[in-house]
N, C-alpha and C. Protein backbone atom coordinates (compact mmCIF):
# COMPACT_ATOMS: atom_id res chain seq x y z
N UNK A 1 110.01 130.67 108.56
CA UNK A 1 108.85 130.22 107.81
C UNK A 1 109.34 129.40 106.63
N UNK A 2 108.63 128.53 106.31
CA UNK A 2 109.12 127.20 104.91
C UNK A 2 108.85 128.16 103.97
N UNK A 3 109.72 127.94 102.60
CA UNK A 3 109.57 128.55 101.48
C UNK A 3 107.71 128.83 101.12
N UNK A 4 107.96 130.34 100.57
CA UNK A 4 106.51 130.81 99.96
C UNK A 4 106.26 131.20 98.58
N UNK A 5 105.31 131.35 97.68
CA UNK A 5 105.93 131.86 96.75
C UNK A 5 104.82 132.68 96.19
N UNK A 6 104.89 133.75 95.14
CA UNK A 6 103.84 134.87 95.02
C UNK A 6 102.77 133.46 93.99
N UNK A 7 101.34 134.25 93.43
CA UNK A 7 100.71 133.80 92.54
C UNK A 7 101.22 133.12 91.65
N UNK A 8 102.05 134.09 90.64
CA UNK A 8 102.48 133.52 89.53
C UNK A 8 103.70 132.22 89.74
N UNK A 9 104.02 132.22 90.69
CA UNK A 9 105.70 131.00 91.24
C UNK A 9 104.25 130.08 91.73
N UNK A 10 103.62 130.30 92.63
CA UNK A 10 102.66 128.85 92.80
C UNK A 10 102.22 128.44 91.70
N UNK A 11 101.93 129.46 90.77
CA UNK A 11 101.48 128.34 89.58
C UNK A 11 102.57 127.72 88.43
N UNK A 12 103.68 128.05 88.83
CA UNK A 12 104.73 127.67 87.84
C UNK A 12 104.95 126.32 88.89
N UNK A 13 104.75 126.45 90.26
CA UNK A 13 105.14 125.00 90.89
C UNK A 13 104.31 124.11 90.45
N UNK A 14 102.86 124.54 90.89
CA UNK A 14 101.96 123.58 90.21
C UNK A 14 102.08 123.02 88.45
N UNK A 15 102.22 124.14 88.15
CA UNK A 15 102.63 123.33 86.69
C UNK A 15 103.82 122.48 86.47
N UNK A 16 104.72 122.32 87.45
CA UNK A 16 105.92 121.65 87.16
C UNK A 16 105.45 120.19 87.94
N UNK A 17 104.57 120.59 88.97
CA UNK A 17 103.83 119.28 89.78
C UNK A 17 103.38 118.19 88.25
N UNK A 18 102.56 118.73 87.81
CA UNK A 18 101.94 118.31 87.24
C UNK A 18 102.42 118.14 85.69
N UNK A 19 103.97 118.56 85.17
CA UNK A 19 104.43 117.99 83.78
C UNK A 19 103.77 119.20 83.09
N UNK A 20 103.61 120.02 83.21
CA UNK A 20 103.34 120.93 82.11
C UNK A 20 102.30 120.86 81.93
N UNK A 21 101.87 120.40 80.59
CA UNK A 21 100.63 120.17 80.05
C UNK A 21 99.64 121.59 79.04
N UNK A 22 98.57 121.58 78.83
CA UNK A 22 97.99 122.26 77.82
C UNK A 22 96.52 121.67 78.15
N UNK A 23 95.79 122.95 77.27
CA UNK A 23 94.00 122.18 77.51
C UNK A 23 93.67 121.06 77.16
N UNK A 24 92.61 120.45 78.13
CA UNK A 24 92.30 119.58 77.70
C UNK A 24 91.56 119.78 76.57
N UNK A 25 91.29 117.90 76.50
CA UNK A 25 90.27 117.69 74.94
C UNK A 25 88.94 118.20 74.93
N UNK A 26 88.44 118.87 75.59
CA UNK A 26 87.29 119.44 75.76
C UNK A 26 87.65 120.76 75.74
N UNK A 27 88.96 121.52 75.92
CA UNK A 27 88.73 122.57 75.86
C UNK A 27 88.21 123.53 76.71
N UNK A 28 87.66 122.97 78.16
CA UNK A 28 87.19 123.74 79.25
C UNK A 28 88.31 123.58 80.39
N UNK A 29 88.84 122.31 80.29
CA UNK A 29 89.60 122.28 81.90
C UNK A 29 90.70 122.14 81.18
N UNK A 30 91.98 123.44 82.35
CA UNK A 30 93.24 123.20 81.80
C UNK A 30 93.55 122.12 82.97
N UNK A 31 95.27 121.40 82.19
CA UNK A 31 95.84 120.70 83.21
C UNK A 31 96.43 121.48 83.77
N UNK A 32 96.72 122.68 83.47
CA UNK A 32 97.57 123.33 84.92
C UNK A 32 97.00 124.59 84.93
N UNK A 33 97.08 125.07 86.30
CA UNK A 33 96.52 126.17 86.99
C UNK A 33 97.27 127.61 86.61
N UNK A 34 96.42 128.67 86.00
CA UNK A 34 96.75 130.22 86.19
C UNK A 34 96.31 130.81 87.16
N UNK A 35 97.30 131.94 87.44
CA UNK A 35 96.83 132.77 88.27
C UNK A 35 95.11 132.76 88.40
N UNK A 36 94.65 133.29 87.52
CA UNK A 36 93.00 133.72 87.40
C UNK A 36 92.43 132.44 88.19
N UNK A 37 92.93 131.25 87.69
CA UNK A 37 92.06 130.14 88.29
C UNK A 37 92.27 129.65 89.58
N UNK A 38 93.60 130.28 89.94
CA UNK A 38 94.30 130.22 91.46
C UNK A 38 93.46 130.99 92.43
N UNK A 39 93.01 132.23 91.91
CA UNK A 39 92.27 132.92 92.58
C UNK A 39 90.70 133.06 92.33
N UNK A 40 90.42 131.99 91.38
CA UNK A 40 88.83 131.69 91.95
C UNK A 40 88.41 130.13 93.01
N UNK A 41 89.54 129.52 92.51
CA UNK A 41 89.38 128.23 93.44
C UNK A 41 89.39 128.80 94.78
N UNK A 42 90.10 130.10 95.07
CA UNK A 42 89.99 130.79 96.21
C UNK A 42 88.86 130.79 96.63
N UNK A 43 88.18 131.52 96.01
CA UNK A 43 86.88 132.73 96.18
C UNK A 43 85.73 131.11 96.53
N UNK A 44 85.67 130.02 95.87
CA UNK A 44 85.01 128.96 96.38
C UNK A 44 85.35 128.19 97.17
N UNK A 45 87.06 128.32 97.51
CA UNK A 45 87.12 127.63 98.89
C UNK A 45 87.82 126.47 98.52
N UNK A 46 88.39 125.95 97.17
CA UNK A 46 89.09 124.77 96.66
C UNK A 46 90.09 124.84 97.36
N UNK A 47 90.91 126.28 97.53
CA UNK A 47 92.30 126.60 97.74
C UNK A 47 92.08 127.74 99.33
N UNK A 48 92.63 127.46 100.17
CA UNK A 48 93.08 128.03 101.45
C UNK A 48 93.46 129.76 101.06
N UNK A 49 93.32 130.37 101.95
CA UNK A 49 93.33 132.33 101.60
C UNK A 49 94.75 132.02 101.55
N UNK A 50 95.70 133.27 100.97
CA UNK A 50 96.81 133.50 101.46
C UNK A 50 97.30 133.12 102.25
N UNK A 51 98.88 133.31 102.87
CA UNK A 51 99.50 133.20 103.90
C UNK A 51 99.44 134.32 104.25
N UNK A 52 99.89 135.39 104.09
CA UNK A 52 100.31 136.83 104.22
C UNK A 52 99.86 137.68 102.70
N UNK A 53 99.39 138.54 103.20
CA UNK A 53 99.63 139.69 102.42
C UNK A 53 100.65 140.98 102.35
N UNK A 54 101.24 141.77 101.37
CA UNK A 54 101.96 142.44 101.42
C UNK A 54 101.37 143.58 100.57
N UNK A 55 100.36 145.03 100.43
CA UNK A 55 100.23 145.26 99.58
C UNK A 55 99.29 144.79 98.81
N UNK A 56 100.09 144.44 97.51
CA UNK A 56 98.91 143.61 96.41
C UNK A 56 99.54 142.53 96.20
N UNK A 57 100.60 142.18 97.01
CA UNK A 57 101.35 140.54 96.19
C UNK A 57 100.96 140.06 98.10
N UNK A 58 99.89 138.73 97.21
CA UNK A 58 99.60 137.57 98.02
C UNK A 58 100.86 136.51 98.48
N UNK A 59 101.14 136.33 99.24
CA UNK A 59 102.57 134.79 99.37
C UNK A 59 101.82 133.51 99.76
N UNK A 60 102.27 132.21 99.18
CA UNK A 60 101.22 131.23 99.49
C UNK A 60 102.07 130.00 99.70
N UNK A 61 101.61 129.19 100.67
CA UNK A 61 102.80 128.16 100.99
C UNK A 61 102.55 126.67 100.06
N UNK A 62 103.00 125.54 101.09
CA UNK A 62 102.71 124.08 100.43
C UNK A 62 101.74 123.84 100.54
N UNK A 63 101.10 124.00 101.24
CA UNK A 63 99.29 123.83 101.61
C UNK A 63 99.17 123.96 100.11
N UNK A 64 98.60 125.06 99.80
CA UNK A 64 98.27 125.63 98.57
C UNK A 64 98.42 125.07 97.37
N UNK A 65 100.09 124.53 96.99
CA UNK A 65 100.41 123.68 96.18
C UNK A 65 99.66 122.46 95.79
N UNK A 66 99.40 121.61 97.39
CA UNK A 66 98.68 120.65 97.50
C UNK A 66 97.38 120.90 96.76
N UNK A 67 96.56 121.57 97.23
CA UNK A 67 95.76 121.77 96.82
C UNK A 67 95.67 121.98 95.46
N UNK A 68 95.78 122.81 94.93
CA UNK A 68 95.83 122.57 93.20
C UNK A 68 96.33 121.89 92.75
N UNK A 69 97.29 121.16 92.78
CA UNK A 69 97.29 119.62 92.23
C UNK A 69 96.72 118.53 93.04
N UNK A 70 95.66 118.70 93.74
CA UNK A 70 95.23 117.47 94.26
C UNK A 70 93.95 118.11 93.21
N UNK A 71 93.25 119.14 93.09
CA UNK A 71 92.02 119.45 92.44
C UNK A 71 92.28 119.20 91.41
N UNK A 72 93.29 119.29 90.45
CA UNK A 72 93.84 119.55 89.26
C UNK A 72 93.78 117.42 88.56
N UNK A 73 94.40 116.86 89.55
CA UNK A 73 94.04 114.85 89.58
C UNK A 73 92.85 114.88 89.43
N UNK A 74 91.93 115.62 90.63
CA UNK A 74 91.04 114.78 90.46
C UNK A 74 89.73 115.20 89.05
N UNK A 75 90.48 115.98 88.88
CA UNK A 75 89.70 117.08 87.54
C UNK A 75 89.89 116.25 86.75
N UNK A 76 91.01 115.48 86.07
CA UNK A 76 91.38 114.90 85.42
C UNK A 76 90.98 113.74 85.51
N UNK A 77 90.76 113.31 86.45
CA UNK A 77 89.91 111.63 86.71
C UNK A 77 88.80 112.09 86.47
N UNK A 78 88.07 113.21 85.84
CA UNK A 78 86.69 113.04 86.04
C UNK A 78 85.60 113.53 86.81
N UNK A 79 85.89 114.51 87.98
CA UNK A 79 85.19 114.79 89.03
C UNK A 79 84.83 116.07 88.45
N UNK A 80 83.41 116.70 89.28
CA UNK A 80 83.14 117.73 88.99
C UNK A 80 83.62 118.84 90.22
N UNK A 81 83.81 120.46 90.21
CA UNK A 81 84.24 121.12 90.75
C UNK A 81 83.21 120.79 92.15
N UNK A 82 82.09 120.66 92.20
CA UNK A 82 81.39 120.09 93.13
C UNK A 82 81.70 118.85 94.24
N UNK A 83 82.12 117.99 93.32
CA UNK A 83 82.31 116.52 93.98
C UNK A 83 84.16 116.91 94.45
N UNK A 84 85.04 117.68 93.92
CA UNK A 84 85.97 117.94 94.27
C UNK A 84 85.77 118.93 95.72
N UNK A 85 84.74 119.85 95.83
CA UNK A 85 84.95 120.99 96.64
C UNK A 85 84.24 119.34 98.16
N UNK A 86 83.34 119.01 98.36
CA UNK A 86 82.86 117.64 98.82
C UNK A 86 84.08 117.23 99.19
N UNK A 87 84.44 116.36 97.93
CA UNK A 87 85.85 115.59 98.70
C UNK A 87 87.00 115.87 99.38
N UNK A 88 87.02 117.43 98.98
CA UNK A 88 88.40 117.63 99.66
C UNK A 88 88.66 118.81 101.12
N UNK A 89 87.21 118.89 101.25
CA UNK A 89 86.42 119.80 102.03
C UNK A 89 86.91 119.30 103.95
N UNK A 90 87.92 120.12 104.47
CA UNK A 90 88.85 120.03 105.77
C UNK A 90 89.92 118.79 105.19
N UNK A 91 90.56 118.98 104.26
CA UNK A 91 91.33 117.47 103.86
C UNK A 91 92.68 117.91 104.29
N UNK A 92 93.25 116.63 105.43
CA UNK A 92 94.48 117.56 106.05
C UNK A 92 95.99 117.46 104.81
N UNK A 93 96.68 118.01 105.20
CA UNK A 93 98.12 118.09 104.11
C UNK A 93 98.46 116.47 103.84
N UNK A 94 97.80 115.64 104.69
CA UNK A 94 98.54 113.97 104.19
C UNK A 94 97.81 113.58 103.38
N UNK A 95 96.56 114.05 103.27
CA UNK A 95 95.48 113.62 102.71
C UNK A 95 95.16 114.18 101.10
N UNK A 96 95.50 115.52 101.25
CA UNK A 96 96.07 116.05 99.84
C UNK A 96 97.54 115.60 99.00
N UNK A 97 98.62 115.16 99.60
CA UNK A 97 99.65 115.14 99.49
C UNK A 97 99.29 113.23 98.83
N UNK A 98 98.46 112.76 99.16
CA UNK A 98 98.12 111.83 98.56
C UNK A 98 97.56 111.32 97.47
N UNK A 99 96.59 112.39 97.06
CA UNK A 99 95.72 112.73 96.28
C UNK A 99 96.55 113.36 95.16
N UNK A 100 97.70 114.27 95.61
CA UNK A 100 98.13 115.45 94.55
C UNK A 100 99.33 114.04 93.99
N UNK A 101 99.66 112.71 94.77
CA UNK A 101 100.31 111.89 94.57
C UNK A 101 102.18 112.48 94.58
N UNK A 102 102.15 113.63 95.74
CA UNK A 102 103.53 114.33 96.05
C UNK A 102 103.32 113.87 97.61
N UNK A 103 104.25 113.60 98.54
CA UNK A 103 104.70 113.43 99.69
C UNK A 103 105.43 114.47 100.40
N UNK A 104 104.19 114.82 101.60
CA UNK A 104 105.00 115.91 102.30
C UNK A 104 106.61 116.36 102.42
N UNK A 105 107.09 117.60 102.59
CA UNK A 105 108.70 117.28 102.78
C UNK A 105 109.04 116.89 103.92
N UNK A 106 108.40 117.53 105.02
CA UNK A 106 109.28 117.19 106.32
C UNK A 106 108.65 115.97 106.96
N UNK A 107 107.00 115.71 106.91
CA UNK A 107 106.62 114.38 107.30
C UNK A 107 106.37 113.56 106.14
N UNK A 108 107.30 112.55 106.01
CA UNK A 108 106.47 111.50 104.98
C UNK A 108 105.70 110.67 105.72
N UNK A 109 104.80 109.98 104.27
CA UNK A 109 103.61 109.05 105.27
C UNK A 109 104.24 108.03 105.37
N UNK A 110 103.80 107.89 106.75
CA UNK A 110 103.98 106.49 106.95
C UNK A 110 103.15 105.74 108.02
N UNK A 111 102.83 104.19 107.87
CA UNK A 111 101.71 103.71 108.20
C UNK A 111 102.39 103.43 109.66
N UNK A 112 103.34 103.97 110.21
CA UNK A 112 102.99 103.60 112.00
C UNK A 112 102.41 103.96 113.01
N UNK A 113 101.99 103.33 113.85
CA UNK A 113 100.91 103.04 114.94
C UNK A 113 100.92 104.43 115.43
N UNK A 114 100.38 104.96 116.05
CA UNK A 114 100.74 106.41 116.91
C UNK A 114 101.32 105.84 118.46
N UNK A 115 102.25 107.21 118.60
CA UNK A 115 102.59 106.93 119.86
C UNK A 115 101.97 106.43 120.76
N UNK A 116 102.52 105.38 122.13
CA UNK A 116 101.63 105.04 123.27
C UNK A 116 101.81 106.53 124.13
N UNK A 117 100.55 106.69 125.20
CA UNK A 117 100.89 107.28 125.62
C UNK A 117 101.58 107.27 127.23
N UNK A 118 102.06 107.90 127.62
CA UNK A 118 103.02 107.75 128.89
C UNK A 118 102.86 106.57 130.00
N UNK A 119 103.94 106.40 130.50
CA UNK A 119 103.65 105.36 131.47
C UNK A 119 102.34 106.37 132.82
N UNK A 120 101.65 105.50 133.21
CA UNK A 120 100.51 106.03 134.52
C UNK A 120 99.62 107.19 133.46
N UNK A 121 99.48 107.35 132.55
CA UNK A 121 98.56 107.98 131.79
C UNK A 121 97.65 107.44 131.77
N UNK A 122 96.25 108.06 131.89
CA UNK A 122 95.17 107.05 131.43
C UNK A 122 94.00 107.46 130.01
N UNK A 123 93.94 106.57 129.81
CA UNK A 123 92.83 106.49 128.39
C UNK A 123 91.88 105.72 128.52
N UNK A 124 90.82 106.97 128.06
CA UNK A 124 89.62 106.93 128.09
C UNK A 124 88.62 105.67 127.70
N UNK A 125 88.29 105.27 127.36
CA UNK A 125 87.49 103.56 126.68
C UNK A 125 86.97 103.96 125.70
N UNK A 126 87.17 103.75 124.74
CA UNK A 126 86.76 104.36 123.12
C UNK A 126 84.84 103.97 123.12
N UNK A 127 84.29 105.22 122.89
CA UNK A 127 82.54 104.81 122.41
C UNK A 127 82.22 105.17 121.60
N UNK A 128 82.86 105.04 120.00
CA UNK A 128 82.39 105.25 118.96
C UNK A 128 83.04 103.93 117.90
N UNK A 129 83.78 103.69 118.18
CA UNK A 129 85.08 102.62 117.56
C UNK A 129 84.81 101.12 118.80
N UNK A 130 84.52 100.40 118.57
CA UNK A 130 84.84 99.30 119.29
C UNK A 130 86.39 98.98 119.47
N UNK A 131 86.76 98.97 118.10
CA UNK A 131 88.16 98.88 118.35
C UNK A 131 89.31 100.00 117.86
N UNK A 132 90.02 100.37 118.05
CA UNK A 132 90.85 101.34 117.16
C UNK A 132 90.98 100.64 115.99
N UNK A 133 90.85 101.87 114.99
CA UNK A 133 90.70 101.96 113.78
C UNK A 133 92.69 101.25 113.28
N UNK A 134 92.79 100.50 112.04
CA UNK A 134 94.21 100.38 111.71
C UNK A 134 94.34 101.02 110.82
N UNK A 135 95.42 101.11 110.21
CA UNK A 135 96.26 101.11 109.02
C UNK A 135 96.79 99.55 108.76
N UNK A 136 96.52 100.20 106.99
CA UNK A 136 97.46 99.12 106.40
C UNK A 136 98.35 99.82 105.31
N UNK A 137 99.58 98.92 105.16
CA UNK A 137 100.50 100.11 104.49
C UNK A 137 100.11 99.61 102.72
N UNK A 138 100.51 100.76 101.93
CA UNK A 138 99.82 100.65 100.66
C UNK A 138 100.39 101.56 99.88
N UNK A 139 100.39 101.53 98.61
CA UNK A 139 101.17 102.46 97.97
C UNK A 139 100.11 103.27 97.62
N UNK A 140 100.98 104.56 96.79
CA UNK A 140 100.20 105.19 96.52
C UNK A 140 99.24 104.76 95.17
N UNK A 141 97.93 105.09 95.16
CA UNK A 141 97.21 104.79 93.92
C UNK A 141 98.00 105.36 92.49
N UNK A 142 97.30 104.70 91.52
CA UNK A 142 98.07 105.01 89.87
C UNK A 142 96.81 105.90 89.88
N UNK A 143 95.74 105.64 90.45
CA UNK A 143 94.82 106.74 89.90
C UNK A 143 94.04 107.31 91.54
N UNK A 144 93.90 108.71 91.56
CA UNK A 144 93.35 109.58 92.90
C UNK A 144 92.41 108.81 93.38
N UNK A 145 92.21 108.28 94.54
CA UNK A 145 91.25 107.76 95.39
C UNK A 145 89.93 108.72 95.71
N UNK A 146 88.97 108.01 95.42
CA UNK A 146 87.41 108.81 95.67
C UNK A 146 87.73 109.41 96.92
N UNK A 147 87.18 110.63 97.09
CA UNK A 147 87.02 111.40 98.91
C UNK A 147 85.59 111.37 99.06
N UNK A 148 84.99 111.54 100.13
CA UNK A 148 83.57 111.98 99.97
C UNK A 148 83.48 112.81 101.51
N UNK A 149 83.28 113.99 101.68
CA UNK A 149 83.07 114.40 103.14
C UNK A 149 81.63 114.43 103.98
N UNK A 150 81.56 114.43 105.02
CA UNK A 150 80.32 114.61 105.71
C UNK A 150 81.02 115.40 106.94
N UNK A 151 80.07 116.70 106.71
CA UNK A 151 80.32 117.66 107.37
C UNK A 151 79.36 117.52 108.85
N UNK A 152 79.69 117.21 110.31
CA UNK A 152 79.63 116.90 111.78
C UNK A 152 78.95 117.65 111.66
N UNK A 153 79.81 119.00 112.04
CA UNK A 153 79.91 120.19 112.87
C UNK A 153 80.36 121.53 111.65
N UNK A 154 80.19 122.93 112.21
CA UNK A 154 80.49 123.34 111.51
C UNK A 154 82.54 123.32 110.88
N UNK A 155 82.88 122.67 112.63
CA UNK A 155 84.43 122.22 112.38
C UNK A 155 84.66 120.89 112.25
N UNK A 156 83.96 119.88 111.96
CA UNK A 156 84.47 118.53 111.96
C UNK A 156 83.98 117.91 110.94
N UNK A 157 84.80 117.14 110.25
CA UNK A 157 84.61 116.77 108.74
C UNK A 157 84.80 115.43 108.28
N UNK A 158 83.92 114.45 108.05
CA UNK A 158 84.31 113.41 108.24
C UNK A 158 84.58 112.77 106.64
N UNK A 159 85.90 112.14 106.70
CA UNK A 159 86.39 112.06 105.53
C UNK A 159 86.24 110.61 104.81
N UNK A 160 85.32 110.03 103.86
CA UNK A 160 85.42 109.06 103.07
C UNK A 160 86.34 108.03 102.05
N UNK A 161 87.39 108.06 102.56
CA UNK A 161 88.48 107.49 101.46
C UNK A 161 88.11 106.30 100.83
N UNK A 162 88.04 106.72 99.23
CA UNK A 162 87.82 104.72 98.61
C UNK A 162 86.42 104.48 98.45
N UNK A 163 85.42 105.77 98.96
CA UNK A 163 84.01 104.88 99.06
C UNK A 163 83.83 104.71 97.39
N UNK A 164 82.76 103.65 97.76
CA UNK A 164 82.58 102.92 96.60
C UNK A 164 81.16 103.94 96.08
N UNK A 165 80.83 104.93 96.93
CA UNK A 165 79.57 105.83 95.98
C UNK A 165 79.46 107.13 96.80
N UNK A 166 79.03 107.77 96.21
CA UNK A 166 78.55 109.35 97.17
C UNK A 166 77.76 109.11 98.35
N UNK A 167 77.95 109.08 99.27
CA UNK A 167 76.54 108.99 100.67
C UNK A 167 75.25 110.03 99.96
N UNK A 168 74.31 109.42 100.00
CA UNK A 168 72.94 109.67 99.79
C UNK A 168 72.11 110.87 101.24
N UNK A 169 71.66 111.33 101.27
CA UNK A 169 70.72 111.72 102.13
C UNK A 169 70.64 111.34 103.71
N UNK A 170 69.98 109.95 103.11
CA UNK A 170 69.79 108.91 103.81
C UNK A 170 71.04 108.17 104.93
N UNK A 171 72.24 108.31 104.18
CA UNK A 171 73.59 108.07 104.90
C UNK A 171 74.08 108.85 105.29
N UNK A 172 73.82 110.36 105.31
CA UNK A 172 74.57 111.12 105.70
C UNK A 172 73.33 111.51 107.04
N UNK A 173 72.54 110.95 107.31
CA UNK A 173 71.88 111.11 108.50
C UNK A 173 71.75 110.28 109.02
N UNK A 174 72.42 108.88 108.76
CA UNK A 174 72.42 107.78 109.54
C UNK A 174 73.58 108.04 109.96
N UNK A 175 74.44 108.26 109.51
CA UNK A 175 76.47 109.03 109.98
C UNK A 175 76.27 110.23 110.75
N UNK A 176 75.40 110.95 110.74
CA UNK A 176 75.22 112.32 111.77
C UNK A 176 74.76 111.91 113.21
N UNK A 177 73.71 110.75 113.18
CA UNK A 177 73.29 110.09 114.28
C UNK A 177 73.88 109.27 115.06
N UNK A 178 75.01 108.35 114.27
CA UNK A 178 75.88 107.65 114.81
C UNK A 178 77.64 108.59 115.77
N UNK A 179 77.23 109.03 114.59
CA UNK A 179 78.64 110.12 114.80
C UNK A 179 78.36 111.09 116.44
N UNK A 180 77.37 111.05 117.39
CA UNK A 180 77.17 111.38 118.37
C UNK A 180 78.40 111.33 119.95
N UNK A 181 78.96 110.09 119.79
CA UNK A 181 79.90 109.40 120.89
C UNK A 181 80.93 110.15 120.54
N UNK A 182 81.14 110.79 119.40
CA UNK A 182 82.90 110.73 118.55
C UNK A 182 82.33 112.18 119.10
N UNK A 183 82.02 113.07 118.46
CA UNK A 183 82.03 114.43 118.68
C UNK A 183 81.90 115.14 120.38
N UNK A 184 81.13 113.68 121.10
CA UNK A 184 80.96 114.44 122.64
C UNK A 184 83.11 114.33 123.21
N UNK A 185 83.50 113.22 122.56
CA UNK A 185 84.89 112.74 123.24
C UNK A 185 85.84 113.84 122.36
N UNK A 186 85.34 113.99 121.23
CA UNK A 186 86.01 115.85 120.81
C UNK A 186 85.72 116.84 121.47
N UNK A 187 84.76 116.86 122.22
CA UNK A 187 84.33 117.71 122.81
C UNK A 187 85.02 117.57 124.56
N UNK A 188 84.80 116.62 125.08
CA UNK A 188 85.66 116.37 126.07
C UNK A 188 86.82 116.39 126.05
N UNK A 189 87.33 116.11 125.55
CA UNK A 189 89.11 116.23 125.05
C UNK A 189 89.30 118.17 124.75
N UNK A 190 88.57 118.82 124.59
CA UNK A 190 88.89 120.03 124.30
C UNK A 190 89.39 120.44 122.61
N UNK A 191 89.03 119.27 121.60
CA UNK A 191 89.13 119.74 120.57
C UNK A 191 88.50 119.72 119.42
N UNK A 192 87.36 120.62 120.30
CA UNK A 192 86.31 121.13 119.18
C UNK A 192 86.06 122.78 119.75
């Protein structure tokens, strides 16, 4: 198993993520995470349960890390615990690791194509995408990129990077309606 570490060591990582620091100028949000606040971001779901339990000492991996310093940026840019729990709501480890502006250890990102798949394999004709979606390669932002989620399914989460505003009502039921083709070919594929 990759290194774990109890409550109090995740938050000494996170605080070293993040330079130390002290309350902010308001006096409500710290820049770095305590225990206490480790374990309510829990209880709302900011931060992933444990890895293991032992007893009464919780062990918690990089996931975790991610996570409080990706909440901890975007706290600091401004977001509310709301628009953070939204944005970062199914956000996979590349996606935090971007946000927290740290790079996975064993995969770094990187913008290449995904594998082809095998010779005499066949693939399906995409009906949600006209075309496959690209990448373009880019550094990381000086400041956390907006997230915005729209929740499919109760498992599928569709992730907003960069939008230029919160989806309204109105967009998030024009994206539920469209989003129809994508979820049946998750569904055919066996991963939903």
């Amino acid at each position: 198993m990759s290194e774990t570490w109890t409550i109090g060591e995740l938050a000494q990582q996170a605080a070293d993520a993040l330079g130390g620091g002290s309350p902010a100028a308001n006096g409500r949000v710290r820049e770095v995470p305590g225990e206490r606040l480790i374990r309510w971001y829990t209880t709302i779901g900011l931060v992933d349960p444990p890895l293991t339990r032992r007893g009464r000492v919780a062990r918690y991996g990089r996931r975790h890390l991610l996570q409080l310093v990706a909440v901890k940026r975007l706290q600091a840019s401004g977001l509310s615990i709301a628009e953070i729990q939204a944005a970062l709501a199914g956000a996979p480890d590349s996606v935090l690791a971007k946000v927290a502006d740290t790079p996975p250890p064993e995969a770094p990102l990187t913008d290449a194509p995904p594998a082809e798949p095998p010779p005499g394999a066949t693939r399906a004709a995409p009906r949600f995408w006209t075309a496959r979606p690209t990448t373009t390669p880019s550094a990381a932002p000086a400041t956390p990129t907006p997230l915005h989620g729209i929740k499919l399914t109760p498992h599928v989460t569709l992730l907003l990077e960069g939008a230029t505003r919160t989806p309204t009502p109105h967009d998030i039921e024009a994206v539920l309606a469209a989003a129809g083709p994508l979820l049946e070919v998750l569904e055919e594929r066996s991963l939903l």
